[in-house]
N, C-alpha and C. Protein backbone atom coordinates (compact mmCIF):
# COMPACT_ATOMS: atom_id res chain seq x y z
N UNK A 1 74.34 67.83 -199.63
CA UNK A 1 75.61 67.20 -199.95
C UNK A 1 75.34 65.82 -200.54
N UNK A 2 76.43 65.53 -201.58
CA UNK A 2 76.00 64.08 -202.48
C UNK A 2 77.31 63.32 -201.85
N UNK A 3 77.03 62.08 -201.38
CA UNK A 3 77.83 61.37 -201.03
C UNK A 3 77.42 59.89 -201.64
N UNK A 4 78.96 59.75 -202.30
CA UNK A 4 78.97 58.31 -202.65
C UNK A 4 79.65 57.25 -201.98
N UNK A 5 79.11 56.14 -201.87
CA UNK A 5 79.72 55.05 -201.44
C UNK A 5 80.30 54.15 -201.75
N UNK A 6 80.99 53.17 -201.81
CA UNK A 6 81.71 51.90 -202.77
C UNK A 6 82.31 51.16 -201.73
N UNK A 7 82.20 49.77 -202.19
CA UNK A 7 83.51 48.94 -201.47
C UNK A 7 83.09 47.56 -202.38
N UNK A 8 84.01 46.70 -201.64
CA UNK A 8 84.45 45.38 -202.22
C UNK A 8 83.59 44.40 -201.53
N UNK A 9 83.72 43.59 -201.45
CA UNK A 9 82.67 42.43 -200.55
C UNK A 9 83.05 42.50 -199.29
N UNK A 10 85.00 42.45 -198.70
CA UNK A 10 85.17 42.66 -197.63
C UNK A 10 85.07 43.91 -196.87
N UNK A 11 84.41 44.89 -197.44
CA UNK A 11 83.80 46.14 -196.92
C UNK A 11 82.08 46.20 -197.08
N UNK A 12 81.74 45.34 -197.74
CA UNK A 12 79.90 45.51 -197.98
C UNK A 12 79.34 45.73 -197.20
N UNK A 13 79.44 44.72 -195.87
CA UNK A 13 78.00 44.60 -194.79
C UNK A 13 78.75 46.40 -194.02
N UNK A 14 79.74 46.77 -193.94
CA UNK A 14 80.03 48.13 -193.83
C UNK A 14 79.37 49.25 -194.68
N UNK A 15 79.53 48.99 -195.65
CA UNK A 15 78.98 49.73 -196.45
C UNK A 15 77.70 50.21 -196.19
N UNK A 16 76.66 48.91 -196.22
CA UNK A 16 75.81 48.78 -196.08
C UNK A 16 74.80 49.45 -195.09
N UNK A 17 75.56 49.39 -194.15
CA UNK A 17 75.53 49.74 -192.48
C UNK A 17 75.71 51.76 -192.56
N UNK A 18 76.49 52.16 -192.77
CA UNK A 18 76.89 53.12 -193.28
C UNK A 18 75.96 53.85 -194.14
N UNK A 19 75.45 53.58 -195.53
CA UNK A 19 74.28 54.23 -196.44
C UNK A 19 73.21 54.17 -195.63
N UNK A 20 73.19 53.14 -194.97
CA UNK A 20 71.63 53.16 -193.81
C UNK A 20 71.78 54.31 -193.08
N UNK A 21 73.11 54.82 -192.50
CA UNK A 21 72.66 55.78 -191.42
C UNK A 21 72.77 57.21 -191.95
N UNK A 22 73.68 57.24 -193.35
CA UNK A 22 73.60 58.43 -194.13
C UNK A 22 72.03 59.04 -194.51
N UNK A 23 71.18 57.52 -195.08
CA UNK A 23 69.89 57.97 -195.25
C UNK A 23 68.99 58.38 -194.36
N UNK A 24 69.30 57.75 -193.15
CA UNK A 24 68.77 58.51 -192.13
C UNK A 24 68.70 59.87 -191.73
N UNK A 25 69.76 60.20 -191.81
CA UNK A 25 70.39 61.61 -191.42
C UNK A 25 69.98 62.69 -192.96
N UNK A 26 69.11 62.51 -193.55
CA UNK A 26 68.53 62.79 -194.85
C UNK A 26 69.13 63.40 -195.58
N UNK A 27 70.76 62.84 -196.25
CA UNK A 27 71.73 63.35 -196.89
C UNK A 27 71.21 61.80 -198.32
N UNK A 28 72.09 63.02 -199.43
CA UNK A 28 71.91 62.29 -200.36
C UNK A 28 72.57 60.98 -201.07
N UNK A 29 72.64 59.97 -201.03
CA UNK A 29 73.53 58.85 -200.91
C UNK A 29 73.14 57.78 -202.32
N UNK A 30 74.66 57.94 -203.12
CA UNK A 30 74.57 57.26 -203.88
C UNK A 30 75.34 55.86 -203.91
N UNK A 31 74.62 54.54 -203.91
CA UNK A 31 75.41 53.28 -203.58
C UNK A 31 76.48 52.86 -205.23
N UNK A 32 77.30 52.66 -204.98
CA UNK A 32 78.28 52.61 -206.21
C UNK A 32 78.73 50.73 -206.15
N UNK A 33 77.64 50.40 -205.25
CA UNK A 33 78.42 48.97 -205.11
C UNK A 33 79.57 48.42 -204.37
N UNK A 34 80.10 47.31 -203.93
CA UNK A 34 79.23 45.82 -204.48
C UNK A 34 77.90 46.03 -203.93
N UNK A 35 77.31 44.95 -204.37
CA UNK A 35 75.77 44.60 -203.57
C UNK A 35 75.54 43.43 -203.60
N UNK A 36 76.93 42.72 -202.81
CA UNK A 36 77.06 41.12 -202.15
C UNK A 36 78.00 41.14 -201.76
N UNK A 37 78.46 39.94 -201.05
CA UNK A 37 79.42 39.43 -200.66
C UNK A 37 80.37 38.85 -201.58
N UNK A 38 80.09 38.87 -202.87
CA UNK A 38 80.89 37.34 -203.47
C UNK A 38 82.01 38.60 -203.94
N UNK A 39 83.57 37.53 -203.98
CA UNK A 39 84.50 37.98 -204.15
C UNK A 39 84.66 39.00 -205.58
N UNK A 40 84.74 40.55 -205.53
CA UNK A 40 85.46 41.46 -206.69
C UNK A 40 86.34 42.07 -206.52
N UNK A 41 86.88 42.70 -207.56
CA UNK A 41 87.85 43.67 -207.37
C UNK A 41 87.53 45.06 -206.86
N UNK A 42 88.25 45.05 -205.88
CA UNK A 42 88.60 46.58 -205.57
C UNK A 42 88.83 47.81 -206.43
N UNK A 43 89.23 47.88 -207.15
CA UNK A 43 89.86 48.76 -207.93
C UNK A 43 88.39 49.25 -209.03
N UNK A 44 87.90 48.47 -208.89
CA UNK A 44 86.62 48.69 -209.92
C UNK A 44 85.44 49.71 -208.98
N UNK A 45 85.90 49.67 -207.96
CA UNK A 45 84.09 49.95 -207.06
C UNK A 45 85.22 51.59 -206.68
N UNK A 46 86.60 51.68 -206.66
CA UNK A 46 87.39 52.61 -206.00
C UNK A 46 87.24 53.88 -207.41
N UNK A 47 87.51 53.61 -208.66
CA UNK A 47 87.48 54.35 -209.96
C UNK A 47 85.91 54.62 -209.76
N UNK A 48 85.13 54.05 -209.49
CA UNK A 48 84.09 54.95 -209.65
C UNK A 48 83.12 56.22 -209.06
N UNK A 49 83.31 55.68 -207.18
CA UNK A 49 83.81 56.90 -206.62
C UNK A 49 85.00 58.19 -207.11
N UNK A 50 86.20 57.28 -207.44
CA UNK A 50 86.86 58.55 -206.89
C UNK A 50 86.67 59.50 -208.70
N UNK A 51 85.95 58.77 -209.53
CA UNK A 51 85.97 59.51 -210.66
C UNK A 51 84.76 60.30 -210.25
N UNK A 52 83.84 60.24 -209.75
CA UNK A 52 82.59 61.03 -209.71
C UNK A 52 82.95 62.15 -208.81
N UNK A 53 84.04 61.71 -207.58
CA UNK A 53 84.34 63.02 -206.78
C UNK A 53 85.15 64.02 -207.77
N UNK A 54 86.01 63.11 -208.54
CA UNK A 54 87.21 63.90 -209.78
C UNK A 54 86.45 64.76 -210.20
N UNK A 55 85.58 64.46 -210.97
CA UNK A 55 84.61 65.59 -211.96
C UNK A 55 83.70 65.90 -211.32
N UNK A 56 83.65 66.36 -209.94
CA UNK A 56 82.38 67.23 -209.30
C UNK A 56 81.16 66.94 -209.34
N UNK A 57 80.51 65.17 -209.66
CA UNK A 57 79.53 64.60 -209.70
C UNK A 57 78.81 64.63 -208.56
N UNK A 58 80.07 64.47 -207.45
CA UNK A 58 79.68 63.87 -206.42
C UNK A 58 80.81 64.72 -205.14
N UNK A 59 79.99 64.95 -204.26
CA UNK A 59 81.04 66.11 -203.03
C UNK A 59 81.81 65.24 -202.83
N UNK A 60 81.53 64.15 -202.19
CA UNK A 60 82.07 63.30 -201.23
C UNK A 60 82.01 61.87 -201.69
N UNK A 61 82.79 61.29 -201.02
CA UNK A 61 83.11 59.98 -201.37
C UNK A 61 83.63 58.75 -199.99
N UNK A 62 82.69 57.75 -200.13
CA UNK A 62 83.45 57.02 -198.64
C UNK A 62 83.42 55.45 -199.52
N UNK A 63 84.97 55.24 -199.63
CA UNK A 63 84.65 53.48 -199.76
C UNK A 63 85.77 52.56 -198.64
N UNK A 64 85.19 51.29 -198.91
CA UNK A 64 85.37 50.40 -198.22
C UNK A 64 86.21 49.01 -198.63
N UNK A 65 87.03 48.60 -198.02
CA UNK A 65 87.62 47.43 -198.32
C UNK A 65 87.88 46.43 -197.04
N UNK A 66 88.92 45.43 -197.34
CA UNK A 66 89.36 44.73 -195.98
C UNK A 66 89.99 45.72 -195.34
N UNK A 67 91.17 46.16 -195.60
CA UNK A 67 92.12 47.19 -194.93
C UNK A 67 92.05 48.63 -195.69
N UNK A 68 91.09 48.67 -196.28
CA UNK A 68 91.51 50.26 -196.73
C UNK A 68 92.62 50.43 -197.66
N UNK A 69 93.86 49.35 -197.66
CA UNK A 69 94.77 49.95 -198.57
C UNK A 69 94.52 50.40 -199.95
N UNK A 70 93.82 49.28 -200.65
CA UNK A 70 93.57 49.36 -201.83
C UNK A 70 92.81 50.25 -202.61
N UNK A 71 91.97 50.44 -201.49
CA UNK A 71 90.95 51.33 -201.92
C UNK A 71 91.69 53.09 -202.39
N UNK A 72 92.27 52.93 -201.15
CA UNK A 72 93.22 54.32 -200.99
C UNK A 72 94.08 54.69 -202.06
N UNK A 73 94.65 53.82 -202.02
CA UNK A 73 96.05 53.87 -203.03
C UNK A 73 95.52 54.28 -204.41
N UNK A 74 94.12 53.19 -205.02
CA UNK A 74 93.36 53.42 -206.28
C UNK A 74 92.50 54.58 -206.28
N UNK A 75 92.24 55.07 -205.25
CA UNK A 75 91.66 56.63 -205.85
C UNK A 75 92.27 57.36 -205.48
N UNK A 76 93.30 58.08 -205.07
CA UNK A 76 94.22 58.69 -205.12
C UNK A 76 94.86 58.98 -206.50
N UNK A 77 94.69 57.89 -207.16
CA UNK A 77 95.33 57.97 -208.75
C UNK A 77 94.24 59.07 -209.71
N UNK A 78 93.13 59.58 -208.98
CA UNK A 78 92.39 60.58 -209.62
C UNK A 78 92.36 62.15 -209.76
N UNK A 79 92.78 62.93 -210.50
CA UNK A 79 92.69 64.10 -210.12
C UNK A 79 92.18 64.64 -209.24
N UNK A 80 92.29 65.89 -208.26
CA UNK A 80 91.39 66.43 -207.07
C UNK A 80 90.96 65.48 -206.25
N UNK A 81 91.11 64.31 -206.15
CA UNK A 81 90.96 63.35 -205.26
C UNK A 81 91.64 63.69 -204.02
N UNK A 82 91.40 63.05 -202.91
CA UNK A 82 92.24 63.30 -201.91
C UNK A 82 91.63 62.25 -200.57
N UNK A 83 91.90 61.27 -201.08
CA UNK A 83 91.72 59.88 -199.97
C UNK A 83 92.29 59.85 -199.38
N UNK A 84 91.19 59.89 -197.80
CA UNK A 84 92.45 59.24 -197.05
C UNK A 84 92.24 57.70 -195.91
N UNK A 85 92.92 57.32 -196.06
CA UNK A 85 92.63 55.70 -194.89
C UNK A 85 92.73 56.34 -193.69
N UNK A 86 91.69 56.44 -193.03
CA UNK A 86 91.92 56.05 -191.54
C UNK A 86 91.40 54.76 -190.57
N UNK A 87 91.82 55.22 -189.47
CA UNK A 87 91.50 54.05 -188.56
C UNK A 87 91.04 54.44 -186.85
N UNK A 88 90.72 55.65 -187.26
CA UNK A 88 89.91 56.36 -185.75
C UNK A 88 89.46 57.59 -185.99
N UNK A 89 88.55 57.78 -184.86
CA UNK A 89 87.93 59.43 -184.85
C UNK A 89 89.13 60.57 -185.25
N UNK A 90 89.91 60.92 -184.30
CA UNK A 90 91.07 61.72 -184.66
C UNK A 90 91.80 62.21 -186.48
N UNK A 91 92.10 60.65 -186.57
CA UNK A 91 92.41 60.89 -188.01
C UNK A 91 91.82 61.04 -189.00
N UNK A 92 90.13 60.56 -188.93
CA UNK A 92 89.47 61.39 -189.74
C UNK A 92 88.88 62.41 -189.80
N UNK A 93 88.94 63.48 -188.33
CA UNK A 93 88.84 64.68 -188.20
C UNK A 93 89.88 65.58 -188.99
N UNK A 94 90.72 65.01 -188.51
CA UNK A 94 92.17 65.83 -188.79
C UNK A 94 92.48 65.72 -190.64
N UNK A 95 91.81 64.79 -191.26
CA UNK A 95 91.87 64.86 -192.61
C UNK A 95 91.02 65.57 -193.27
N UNK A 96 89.66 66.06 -192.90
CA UNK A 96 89.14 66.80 -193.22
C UNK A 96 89.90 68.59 -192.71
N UNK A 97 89.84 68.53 -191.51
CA UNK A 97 90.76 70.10 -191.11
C UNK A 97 92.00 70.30 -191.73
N UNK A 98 93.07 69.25 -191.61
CA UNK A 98 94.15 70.02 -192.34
C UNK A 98 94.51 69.67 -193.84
N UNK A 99 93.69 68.50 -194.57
CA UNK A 99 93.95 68.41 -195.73
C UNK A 99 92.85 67.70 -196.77
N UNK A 100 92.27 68.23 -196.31
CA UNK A 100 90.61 68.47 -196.77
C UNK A 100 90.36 67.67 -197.80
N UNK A 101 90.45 66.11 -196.89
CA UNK A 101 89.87 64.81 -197.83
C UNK A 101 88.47 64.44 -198.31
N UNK A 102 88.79 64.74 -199.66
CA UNK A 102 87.05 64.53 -200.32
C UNK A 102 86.64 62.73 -199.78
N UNK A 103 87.56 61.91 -200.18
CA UNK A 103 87.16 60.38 -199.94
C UNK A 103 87.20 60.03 -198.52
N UNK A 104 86.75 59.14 -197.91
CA UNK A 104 87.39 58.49 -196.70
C UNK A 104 87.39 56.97 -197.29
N UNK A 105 88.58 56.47 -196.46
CA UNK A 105 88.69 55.32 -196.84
C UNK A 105 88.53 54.25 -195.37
N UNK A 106 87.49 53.34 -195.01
CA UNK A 106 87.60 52.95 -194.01
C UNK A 106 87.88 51.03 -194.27
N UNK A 107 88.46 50.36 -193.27
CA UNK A 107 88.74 49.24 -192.92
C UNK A 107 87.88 48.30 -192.57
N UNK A 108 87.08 48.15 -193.44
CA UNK A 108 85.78 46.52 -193.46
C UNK A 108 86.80 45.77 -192.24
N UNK A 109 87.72 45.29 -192.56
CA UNK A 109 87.35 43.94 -191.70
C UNK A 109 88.39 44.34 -190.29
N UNK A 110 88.49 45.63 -190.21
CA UNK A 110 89.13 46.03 -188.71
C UNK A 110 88.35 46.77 -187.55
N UNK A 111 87.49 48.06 -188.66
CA UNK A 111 86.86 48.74 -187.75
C UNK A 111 84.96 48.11 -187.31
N UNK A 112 84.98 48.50 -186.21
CA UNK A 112 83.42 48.04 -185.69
C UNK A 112 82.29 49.09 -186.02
N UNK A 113 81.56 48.75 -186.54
CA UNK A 113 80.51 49.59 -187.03
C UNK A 113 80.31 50.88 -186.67
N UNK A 114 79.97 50.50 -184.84
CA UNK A 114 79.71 51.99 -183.98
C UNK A 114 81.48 53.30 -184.23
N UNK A 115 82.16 52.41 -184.36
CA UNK A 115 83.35 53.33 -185.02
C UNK A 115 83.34 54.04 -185.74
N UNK A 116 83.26 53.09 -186.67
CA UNK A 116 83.05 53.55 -188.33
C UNK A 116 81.59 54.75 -188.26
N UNK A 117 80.79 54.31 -188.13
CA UNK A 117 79.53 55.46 -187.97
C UNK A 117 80.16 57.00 -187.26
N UNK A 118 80.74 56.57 -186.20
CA UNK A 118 81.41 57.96 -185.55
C UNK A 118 82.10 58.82 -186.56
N UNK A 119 83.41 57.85 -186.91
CA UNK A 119 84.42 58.45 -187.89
C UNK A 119 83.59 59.09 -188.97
N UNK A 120 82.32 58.84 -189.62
CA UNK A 120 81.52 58.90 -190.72
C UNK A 120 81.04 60.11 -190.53
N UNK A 121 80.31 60.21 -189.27
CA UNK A 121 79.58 61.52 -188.77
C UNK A 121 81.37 62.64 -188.40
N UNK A 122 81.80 62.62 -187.64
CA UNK A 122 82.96 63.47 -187.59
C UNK A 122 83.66 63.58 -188.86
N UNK A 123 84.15 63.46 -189.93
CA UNK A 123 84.51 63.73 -191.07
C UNK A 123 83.43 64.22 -191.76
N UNK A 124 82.21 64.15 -191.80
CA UNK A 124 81.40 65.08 -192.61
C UNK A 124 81.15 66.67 -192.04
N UNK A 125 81.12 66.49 -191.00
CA UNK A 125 80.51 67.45 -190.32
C UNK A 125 82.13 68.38 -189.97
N UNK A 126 83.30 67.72 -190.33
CA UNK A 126 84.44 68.55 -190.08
C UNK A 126 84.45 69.97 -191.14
N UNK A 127 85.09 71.16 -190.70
CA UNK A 127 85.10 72.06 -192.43
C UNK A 127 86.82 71.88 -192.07
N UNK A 128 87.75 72.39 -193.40
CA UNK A 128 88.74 72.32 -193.81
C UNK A 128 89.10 73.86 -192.76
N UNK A 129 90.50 74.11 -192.35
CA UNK A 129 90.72 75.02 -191.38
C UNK A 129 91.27 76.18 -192.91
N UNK A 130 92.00 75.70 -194.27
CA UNK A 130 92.54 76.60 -194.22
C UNK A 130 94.02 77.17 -194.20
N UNK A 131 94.23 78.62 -194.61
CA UNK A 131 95.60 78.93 -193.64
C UNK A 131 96.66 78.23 -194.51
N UNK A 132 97.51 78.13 -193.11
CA UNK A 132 98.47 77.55 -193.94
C UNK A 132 98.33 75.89 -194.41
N UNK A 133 97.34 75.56 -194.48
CA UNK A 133 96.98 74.08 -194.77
C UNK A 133 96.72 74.24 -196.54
N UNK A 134 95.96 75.37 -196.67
CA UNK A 134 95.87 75.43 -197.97
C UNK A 134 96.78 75.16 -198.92
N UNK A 135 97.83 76.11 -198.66
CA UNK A 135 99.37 76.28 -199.45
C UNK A 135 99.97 74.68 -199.85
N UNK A 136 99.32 74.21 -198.86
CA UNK A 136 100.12 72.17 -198.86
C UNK A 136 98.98 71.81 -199.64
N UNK A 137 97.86 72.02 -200.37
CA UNK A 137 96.95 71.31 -200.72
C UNK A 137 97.16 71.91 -202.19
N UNK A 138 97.47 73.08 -201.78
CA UNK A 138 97.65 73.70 -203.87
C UNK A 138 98.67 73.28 -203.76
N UNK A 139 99.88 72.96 -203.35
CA UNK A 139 101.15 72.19 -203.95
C UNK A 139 100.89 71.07 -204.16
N UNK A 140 99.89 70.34 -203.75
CA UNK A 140 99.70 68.64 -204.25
C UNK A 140 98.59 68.86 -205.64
N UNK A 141 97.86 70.28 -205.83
CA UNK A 141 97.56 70.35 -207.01
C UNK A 141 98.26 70.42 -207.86
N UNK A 142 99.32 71.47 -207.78
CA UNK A 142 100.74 71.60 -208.84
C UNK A 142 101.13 70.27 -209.35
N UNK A 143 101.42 69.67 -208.16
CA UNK A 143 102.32 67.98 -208.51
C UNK A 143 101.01 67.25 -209.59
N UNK A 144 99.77 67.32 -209.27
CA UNK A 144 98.99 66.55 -210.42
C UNK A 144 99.02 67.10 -211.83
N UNK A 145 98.74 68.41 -211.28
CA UNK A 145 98.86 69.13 -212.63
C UNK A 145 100.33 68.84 -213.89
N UNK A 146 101.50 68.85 -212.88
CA UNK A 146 102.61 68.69 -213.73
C UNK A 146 102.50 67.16 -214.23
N UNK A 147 102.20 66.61 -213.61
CA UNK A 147 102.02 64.69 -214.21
C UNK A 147 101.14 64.62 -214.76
N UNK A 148 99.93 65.01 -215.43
CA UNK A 148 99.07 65.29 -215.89
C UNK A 148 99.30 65.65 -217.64
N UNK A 149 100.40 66.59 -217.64
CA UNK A 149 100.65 67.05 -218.38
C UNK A 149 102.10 66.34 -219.13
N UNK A 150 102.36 65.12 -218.16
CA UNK A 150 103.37 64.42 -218.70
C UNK A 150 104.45 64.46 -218.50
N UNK A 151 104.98 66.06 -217.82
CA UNK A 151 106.04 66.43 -217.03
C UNK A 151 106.93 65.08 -216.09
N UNK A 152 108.39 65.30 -216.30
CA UNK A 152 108.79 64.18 -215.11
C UNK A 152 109.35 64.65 -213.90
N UNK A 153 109.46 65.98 -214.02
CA UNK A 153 110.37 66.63 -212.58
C UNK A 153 109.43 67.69 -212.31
């Protein structure tokens, strides 16, 4: 499995922390940046994950910000994307089982490392259930597909 990473400065030393234990666990890990602290934009480190998950570059995708919002909100704007912010074990189980999030989006300056590592390991290791979960996941394909195509209703 190819997993990419990204965040902003207020997600880095997360980040950081995070690719360390991916490499450990001898999965393949591509760093997408920052690689400092000094203040960038979000939106720049979020398009490049969520474009590499878009076009099947890359399985997976985990980035990082202060709160996750930004991050979320900006790759979401990608086809087949499917980010999601959480903020505990639970909810990032449950995003992989019932709506089978390629990105995770985690909270630099809320969650504590040993968290974040948990949530990291339980969302990879989750599989999608399925069922009737599917049916809700091809209808959020439909909806891209029709905006995509320029459609307004």
């Amino acid at each position: 499995m190819k997993i990419a990473v990204g965040s902003d400065h207020a997600g880095y030393e997360l980040k950081e922390k995070i690719a360390e234990h991916l490499k450990n666990q001898d999965l393949t890990v591509e760093d997408y940046g920052t690689n400092g602290n000094n203040s960038v934009d979000y939106p720049d480190f979020a398009m490049t994950v969520a474009e590499a998950v878009s076009q099947g570059r890359i399985d997976r995708g985990i980035l990082i910000c202060g709160t996750g919002i930004g991050m979320s909100i900006a790759a979401n704007k990608f086809p087949h994307v499917r980010a999601a912010l959480c903020y505990d074990v639970y909810s990032a189980e449950m995003s992989r089982r019932h709506n089978n999030a390629n990105i995770l989006v985690l909270a630099g300056r809320v969650l504590k490392i040993g968290l974040a590592i948990n949530m990291v390991d339980v969302w990879l290791k989750t599989e999608f259930e399925g069922g009737r979960h599917k049916s809700r996941i091809d209808k959020i394909g439909k909806i891209e597909k029709k905006f995509m195509k320029g459609e307004k209703k």
